[in-house]
Protein backbone atom coordinates (compact mmCIF):
# COMPACT_ATOMS: atom_id res chain seq x y z
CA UNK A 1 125.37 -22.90 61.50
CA UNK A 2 126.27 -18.78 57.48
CA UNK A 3 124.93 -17.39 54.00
CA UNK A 4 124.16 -17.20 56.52
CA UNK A 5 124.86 -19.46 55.88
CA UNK A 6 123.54 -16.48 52.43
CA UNK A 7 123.14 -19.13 54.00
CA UNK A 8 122.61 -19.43 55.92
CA UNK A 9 122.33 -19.19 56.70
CA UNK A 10 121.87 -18.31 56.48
CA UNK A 11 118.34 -15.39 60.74
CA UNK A 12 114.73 -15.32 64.33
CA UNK A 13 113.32 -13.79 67.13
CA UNK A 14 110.37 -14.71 70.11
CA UNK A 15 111.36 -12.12 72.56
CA UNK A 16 108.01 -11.38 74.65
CA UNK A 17 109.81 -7.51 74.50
CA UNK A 18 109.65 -4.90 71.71
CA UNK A 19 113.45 -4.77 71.49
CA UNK A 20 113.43 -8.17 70.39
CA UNK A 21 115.12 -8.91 66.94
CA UNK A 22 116.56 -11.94 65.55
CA UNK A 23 119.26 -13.28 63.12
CA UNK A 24 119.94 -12.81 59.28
CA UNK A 25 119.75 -17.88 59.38
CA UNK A 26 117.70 -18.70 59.66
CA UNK A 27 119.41 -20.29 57.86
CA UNK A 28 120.95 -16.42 55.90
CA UNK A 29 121.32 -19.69 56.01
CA UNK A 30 120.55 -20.89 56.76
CA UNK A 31 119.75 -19.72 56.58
CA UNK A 32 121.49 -18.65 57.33
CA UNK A 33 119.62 -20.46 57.95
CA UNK A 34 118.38 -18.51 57.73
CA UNK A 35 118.81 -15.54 59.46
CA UNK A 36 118.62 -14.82 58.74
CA UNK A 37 119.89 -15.73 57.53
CA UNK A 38 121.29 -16.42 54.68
CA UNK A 39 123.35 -18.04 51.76
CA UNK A 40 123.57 -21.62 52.07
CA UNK A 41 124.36 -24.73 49.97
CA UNK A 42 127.53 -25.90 49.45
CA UNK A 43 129.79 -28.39 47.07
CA UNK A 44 127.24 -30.60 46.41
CA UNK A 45 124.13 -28.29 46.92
CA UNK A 46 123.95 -27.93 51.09
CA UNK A 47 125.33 -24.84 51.17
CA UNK A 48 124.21 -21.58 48.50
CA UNK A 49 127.87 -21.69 47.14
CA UNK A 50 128.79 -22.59 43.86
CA UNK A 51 130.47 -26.38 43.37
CA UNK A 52 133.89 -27.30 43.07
CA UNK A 53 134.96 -23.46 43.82
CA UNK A 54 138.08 -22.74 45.87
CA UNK A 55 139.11 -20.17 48.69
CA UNK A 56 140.34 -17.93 45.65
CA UNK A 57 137.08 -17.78 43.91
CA UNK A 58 133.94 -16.14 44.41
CA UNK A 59 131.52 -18.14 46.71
CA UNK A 60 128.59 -16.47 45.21
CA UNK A 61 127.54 -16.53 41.50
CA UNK A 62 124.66 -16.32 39.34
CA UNK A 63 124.63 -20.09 38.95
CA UNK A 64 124.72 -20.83 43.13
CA UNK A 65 121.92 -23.17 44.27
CA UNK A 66 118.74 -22.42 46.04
CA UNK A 67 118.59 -24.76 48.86
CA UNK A 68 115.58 -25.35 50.91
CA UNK A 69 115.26 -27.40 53.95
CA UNK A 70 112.52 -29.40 56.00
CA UNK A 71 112.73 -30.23 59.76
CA UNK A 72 110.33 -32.24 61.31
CA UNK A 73 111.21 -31.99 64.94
CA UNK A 74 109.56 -32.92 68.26
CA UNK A 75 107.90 -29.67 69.07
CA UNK A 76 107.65 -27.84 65.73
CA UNK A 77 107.80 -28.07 62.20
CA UNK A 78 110.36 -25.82 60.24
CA UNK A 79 110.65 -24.96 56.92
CA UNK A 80 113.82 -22.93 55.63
CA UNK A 81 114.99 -21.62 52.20
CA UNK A 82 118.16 -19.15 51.20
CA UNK A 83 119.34 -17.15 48.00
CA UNK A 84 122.77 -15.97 47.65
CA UNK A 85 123.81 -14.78 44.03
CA UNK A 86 125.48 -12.03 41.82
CA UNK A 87 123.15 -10.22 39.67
CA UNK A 88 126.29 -11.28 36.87
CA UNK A 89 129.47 -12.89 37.46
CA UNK A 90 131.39 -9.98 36.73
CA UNK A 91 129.50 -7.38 39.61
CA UNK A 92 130.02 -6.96 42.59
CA UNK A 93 126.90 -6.59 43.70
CA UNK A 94 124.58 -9.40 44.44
CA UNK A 95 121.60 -10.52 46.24
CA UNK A 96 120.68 -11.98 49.83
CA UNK A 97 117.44 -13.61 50.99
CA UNK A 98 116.34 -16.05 53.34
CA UNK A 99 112.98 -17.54 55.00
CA UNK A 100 112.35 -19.25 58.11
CA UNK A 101 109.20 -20.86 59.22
CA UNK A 102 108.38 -22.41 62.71
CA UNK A 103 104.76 -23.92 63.62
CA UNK A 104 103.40 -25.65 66.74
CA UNK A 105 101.98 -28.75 65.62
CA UNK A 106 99.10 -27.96 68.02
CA UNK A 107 98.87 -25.15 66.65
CA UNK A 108 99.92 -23.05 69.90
CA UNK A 109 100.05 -19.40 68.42
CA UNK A 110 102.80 -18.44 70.93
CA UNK A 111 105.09 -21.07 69.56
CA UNK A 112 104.96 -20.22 66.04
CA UNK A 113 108.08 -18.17 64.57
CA UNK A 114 108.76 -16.70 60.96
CA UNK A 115 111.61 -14.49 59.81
CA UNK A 116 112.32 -13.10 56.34
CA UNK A 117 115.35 -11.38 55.34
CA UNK A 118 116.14 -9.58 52.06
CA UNK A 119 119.63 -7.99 51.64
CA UNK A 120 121.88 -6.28 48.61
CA UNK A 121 125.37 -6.99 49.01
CA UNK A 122 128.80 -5.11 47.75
CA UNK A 123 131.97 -7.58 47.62
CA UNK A 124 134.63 -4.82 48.92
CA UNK A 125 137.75 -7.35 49.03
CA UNK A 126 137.33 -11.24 48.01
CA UNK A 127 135.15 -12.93 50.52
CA UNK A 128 134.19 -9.50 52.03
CA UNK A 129 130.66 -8.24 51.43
CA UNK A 130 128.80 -5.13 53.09
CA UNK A 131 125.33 -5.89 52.92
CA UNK A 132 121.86 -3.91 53.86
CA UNK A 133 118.51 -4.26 53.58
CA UNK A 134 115.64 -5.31 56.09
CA UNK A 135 114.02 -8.37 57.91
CA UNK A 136 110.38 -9.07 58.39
CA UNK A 137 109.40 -11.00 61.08
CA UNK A 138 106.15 -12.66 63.11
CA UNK A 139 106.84 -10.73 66.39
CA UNK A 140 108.01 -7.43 65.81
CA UNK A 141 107.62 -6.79 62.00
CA UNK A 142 109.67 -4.53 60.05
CA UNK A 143 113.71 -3.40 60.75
CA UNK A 144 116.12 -2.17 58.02
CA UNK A 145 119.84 -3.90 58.70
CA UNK A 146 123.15 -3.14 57.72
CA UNK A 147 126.44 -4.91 58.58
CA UNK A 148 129.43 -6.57 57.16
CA UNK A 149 129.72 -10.24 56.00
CA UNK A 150 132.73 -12.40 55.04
CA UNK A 151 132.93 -16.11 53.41
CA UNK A 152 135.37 -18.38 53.39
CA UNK A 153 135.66 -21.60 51.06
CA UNK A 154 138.75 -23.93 51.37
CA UNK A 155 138.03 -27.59 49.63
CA UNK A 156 135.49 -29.16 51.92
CA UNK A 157 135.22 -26.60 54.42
CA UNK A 158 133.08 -23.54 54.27
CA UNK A 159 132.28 -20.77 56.86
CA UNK A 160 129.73 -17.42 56.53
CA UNK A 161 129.79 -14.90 59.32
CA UNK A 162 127.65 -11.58 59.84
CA UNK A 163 127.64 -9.13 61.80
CA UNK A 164 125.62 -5.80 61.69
CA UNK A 165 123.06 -3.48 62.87
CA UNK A 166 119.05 -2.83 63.23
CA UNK A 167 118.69 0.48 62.14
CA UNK A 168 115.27 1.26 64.00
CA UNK A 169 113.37 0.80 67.82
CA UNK A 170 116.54 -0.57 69.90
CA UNK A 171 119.38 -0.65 67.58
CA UNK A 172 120.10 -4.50 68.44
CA UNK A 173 123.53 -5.83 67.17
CA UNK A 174 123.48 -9.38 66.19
CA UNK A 175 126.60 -11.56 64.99
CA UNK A 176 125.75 -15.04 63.07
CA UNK A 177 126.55 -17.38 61.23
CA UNK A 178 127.96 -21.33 60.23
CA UNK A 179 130.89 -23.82 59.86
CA UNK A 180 130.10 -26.94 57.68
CA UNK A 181 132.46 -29.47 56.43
CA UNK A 182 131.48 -31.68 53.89
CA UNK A 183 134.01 -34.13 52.72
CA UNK A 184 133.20 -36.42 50.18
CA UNK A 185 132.37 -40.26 50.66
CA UNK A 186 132.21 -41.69 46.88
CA UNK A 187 131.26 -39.76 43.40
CA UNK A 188 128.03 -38.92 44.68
CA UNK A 189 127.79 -39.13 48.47
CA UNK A 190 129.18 -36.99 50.91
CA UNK A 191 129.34 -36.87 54.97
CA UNK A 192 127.39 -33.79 55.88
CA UNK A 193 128.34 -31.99 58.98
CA UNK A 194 127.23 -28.24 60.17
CA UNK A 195 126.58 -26.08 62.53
CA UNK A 196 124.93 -22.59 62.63
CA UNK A 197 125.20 -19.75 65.61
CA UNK A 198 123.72 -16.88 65.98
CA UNK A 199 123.58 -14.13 69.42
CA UNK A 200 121.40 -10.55 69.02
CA UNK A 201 121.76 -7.90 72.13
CA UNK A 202 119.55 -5.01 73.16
CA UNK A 203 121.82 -1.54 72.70
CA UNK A 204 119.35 -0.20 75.13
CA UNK A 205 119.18 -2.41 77.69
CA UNK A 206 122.59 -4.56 76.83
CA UNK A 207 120.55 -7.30 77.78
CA UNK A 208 120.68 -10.56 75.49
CA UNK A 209 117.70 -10.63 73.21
CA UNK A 210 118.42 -13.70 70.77
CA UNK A 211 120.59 -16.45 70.25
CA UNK A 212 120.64 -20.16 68.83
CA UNK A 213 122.64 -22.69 67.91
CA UNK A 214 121.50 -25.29 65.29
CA UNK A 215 123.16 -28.77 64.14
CA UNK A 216 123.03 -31.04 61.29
CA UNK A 217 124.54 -34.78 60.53
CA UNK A 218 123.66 -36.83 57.63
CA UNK A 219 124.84 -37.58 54.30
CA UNK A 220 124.35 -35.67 50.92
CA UNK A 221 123.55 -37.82 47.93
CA UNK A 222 124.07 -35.30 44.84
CA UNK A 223 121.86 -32.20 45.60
CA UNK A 224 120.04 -33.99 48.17
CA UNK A 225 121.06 -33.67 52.05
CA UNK A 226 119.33 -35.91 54.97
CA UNK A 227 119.83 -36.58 58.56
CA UNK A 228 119.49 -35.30 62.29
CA UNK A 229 118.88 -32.34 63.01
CA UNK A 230 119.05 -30.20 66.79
CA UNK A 231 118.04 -26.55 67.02
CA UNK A 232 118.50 -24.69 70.60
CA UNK A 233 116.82 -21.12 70.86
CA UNK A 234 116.84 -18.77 73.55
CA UNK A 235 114.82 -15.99 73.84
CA UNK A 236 114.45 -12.45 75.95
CA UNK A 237 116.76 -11.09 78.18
CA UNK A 238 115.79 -14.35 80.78
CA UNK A 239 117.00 -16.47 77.79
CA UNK A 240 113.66 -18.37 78.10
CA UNK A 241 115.10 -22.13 75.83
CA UNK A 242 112.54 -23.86 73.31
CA UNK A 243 114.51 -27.17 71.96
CA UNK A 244 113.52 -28.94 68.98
CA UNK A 245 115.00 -32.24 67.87
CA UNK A 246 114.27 -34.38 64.82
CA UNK A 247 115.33 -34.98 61.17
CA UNK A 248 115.58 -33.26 58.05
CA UNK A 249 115.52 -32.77 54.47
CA UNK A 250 117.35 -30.41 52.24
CA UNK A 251 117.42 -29.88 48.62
CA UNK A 252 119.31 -27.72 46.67
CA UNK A 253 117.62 -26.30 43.45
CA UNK A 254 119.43 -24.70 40.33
């Protein structure tokens, strides 16, 4: 699933109502996926982290990788990228962004989805970040966002979660992020397994308005990631579903 998964996730939204608002991800991280999402790309360039780093160091640097992902599912085609990086090793501050792209390969307009997310982060306590900033995106265009974020990195295993605040229209709150594990197979290949969750709510109506929950299996060879790939969104407060199943590519650029 969380830069979130900076990644990705790293964050998305279709809701038919104005109130409608969607994750960080998309894979902020990505990815989020990205949300929103938002950082993503891990030991070997999944996840936006930097290689070879341990729970006791920063995730994030100016060196983390840019990864970007393509899914060719059954219904649509999805393309995802996420940024997560210090402006210098030695800030605290650092920067969030993260793209998301969905298209109906008959070009049905109502099936088409994009989200962009651009955040500025402020690491309070290792692995803690507050971050704000604002998300652009196909259905109900602009929203300023703030909320807090925390990373965790321990050998294989890394985890990005977010949780925060539209600051305009209805005020939705919206928790995401992802769990990957990623242990390696040989000097260059690695098992690549991950998951990415998101869920957004109406203040007004506290009615759900967003949610999803996206998979990936495959292998990693160096920077490059492949396999299958299943993303589940639900939209509105009826939770109307759209599935999407199919493989992907990721790559991971320094």
């Amino acid at each position: 699933m969380i830069l979130l998964f900076a990644s990705t996730a790293i964050a998305q939204d279709y809701s038919s109502s104005k109130g409608s608002s969607t994750a960080i991800a998309q894979n902020f991280n990505s990815s989020q996926e990205s949300s929103t999402v938002i950082a993503q790309d891990s030991k070997s360039g999944v996840n936006a982290t930097t290689p070879g780093m341990n729970s006791t160091t920063a995730i994030v640097s100016t060196a983390s990788p840019i990864p970007v992902e393509l899914f060719a599912g059954h219904s649509r085609f999805v393309i995802s990228f996420s940024i997560a990086r210090k402006f210098t090793d030695k800030t605290r501050f650092g920067f969030l962004a993260s793209s998301y792209m969905a298209v109906d390969y008959g070009n049905d307009k109502t099936n088409n989805e994009s989200m962009n997310v651009a955040l500025l982060s402020y690491e309070v306590l290792k692995g803690l970040n507050i971050v704000a900033g604002a998300a652009l995106h196909s259905a109900w265009g602009f929203r300023p966002f703030s909320g807090l974020q925390y990373q965790l990195w321990a050998g294989d295993f890394s985890a990005t979660a977010t949780s925060g605040f539209y600051l305009t229209e209805s005020h939705n709150f919206e928790t995401k992020g992802f769990i990957e594990y990623k242990p390696k197979l040989s000097e260059n290949w690695s098992l690549l397994t991950r998951a990415e969750g998101q869920y957004n709510i109406s203040m007004e109506t506290d009615r759900h308005d967003r949610s999803r929950i996206y998979a990936r299996l495959g292998l990693t060879f160096k920077t490059v990631g492949f396999g299958l790939a299943a993303n589940w969104d639900w939209y509105g407060p009826l939770k109307n579903s759209k599935e999407n199943f199919g493989i992907f590519v990721r790559k991971a650029f320094r």
